[in-house]
Protein backbone atom coordinates (compact mmCIF):
# COMPACT_ATOMS: atom_id res chain seq x y z
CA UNK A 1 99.79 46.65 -15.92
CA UNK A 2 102.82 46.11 -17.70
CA UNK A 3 104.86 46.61 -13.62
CA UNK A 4 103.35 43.53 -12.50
CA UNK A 5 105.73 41.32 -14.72
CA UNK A 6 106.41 38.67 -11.99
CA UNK A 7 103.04 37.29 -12.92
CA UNK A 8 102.26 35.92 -16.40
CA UNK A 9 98.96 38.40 -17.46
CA UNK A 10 99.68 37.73 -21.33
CA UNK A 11 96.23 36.87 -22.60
CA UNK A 12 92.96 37.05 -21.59
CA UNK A 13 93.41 39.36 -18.11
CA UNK A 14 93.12 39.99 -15.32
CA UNK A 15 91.31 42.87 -13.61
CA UNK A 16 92.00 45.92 -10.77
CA UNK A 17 89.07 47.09 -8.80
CA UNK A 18 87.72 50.35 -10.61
CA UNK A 19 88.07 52.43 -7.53
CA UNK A 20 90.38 53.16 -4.52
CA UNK A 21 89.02 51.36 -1.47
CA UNK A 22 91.01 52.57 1.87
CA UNK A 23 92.56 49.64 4.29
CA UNK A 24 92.68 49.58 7.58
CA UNK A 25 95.41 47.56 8.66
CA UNK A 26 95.72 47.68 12.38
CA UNK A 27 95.49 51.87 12.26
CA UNK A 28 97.50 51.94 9.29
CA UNK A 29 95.26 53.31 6.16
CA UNK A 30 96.60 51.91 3.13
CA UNK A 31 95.27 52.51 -0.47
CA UNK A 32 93.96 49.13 -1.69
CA UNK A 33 94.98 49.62 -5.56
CA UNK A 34 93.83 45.97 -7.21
CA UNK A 35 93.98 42.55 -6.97
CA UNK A 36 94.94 40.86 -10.10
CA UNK A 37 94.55 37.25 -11.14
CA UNK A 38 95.21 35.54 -14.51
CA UNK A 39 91.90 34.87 -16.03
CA UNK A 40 93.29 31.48 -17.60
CA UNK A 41 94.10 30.26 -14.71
CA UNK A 42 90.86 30.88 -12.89
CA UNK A 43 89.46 29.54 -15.66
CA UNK A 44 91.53 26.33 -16.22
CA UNK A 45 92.07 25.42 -12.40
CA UNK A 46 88.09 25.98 -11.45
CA UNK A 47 86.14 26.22 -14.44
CA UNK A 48 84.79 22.37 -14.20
CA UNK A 49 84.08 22.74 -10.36
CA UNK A 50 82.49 25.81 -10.80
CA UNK A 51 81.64 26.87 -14.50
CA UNK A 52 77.98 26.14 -14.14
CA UNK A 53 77.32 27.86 -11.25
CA UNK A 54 75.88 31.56 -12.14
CA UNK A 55 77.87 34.65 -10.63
CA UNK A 56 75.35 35.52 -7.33
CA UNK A 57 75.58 31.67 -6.95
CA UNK A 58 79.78 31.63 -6.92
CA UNK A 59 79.60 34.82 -4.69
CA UNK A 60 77.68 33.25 -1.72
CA UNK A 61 79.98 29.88 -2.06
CA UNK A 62 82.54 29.63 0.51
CA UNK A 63 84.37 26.99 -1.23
CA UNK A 64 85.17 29.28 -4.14
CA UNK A 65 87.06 31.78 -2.34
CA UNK A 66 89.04 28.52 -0.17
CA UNK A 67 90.08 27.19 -3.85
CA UNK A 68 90.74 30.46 -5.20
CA UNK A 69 93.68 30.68 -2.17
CA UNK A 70 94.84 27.13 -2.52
CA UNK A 71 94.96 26.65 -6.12
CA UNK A 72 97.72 27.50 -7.82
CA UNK A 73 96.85 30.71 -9.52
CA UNK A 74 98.74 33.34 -9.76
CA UNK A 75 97.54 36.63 -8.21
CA UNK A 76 98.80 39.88 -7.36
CA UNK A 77 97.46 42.33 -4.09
CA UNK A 78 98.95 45.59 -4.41
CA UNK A 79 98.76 48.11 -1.93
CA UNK A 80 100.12 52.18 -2.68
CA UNK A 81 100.73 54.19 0.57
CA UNK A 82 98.75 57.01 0.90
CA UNK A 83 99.53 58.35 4.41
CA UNK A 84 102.48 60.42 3.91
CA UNK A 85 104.77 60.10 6.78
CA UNK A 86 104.43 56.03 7.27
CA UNK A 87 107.70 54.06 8.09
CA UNK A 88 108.54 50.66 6.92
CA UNK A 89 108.78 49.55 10.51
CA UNK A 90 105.13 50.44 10.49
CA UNK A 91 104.26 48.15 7.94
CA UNK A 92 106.66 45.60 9.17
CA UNK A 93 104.61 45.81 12.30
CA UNK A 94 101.04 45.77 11.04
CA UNK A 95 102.01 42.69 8.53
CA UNK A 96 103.41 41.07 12.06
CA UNK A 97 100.29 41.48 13.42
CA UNK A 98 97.50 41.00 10.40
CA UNK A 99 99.74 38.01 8.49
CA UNK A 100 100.37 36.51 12.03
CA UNK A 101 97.31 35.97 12.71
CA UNK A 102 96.10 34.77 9.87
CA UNK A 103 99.23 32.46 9.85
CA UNK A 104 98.18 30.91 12.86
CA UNK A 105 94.56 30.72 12.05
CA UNK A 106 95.33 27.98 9.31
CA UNK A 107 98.57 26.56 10.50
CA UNK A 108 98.41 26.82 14.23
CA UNK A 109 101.15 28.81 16.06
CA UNK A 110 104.33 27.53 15.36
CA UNK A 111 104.68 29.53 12.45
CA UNK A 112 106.97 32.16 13.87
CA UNK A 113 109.60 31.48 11.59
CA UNK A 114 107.67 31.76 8.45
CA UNK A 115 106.53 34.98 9.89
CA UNK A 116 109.87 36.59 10.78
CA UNK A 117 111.02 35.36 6.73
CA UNK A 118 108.05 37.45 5.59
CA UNK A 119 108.64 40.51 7.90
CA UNK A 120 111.84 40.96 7.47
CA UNK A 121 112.03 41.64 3.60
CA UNK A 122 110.65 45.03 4.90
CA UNK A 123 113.86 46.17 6.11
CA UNK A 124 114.93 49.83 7.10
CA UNK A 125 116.71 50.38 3.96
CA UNK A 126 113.27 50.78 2.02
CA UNK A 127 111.72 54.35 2.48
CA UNK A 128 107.98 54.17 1.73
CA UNK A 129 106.92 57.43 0.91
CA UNK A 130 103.15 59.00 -0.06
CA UNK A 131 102.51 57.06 -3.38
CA UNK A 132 104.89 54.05 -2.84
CA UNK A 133 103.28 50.66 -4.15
CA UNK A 134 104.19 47.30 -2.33
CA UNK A 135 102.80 44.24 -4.62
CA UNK A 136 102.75 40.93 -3.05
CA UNK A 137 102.28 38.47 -6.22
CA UNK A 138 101.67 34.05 -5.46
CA UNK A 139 103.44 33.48 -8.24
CA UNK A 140 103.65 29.55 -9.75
CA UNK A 141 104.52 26.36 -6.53
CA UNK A 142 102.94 28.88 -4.56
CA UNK A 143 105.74 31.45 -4.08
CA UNK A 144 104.86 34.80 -2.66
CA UNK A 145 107.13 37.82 -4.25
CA UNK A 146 107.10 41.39 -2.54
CA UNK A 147 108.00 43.94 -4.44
CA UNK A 148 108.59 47.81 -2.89
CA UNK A 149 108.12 49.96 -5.44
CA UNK A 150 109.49 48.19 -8.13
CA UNK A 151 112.02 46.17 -6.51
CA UNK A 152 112.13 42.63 -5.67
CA UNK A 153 112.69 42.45 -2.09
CA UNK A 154 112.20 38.64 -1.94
CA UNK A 155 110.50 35.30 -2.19
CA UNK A 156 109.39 32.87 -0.15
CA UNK A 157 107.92 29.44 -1.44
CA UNK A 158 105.09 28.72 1.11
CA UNK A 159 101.15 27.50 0.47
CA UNK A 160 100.49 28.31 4.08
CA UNK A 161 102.04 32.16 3.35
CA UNK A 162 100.19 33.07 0.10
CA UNK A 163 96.79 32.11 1.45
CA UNK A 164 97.04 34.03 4.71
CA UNK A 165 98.18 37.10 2.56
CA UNK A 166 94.85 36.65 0.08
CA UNK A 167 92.81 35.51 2.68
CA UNK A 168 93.36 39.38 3.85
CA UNK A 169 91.48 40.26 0.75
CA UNK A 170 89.02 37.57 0.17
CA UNK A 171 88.90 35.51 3.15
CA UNK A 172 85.76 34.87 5.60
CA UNK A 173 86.68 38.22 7.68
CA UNK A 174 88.62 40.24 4.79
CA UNK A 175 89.77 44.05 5.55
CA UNK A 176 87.31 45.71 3.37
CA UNK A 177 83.59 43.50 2.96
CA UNK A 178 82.87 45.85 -0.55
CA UNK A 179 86.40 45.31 -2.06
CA UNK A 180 85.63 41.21 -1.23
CA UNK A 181 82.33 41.07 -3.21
CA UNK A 182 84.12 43.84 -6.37
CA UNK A 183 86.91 41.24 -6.30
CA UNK A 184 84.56 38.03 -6.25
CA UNK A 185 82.16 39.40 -8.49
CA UNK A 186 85.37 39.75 -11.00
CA UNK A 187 86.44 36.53 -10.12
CA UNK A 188 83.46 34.41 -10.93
CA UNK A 189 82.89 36.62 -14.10
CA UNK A 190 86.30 34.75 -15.38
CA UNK A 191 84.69 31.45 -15.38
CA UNK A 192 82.08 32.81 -17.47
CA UNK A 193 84.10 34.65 -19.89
């Protein structure tokens, strides 16, 4: 845990999903490692909304997982490669296509630019080797930070940007339906904690 330093995980944490769930992202098979999320600020940003509502009741609400993307709480999706000859351009090209959608799904389609920002902190210098780990952390005012393997490839301050990415993860038509409910079912246990 202590790698994921661009978000603030100091006290009460945060979880990963106990098991390696595989990602389909148009035919690209990632490892889904974890999502991470500080439990304060689940806590502190939706605890009154939601704090009475029991866990099964917070998993079948919609509105949960909307606030959970567009309130300001900082969250980390990291991804480790597990196919062993993958290129960046591959990745590149499969976040073109996934975070493009999903970009023009909730802001309509003149989003290009935004898009082309995004895509093209995964340039050809980065070699993405079996085992390399891409994070992409919302960090505080809604700034999304990609890291390759370590590295800060970049930021980009965008509301619009972050929520696509999680909505990837936990949105109505997320890549992987049992990570969604692991990842929920952590989620509402924060408010309870």
């Amino acid at each position: 845990m202590a790698q994921l330093n661009h978000v603030n995980f100091a006290s009460a944490l945060q979880f990963e999903i106990d098991w390696t769930v595989f990602s389909h992202i148009h035919g690209l098979i990632l490892t889904f490692v974890g999502v991470y999320a500080d439990h304060n600020d689940v806590k502190n940003l939706l605890g009154e909304k939601y704090g009475k509502l029991s866990i099964s009741e917070l998993k079948e609400n919609k509105e949960f997982n909307m606030d959970l993307m567009e309130n300001d709480i900082c969250m980390t999706v990291r991804l480790q490669i597990v196919y062993g000859r993958l290129s960046i351009r591959s990745v590149r090209s499969a976040f073109e296509e996934s975070v493009g959608n999903r970009l023009q799904k909730f802001g309509g389609s003149d989003n290009k630019e935004l898009l082309q920002r995004f895509t093209s902190l995964f340039t050809d210098e980065y070699k993405i080797p079996r085992g390399s780990v891409i994070e992409l952390s919302k960090e505080r005012g809604h700034v999304l930070r990609t890291t390759i393997n370590g590295k800060d490839v970049g930021s980009i301050q965008s509301k619009l940007l972050c929520h696509s990415i999680l909505d990837l993860y936990i949105g109505e038509e997320p890549f992987d339906e049992k990570a969604k409910a692991v990842i929920e079912q952590k989620l509402a246990s924060f408010l309870h904690s």
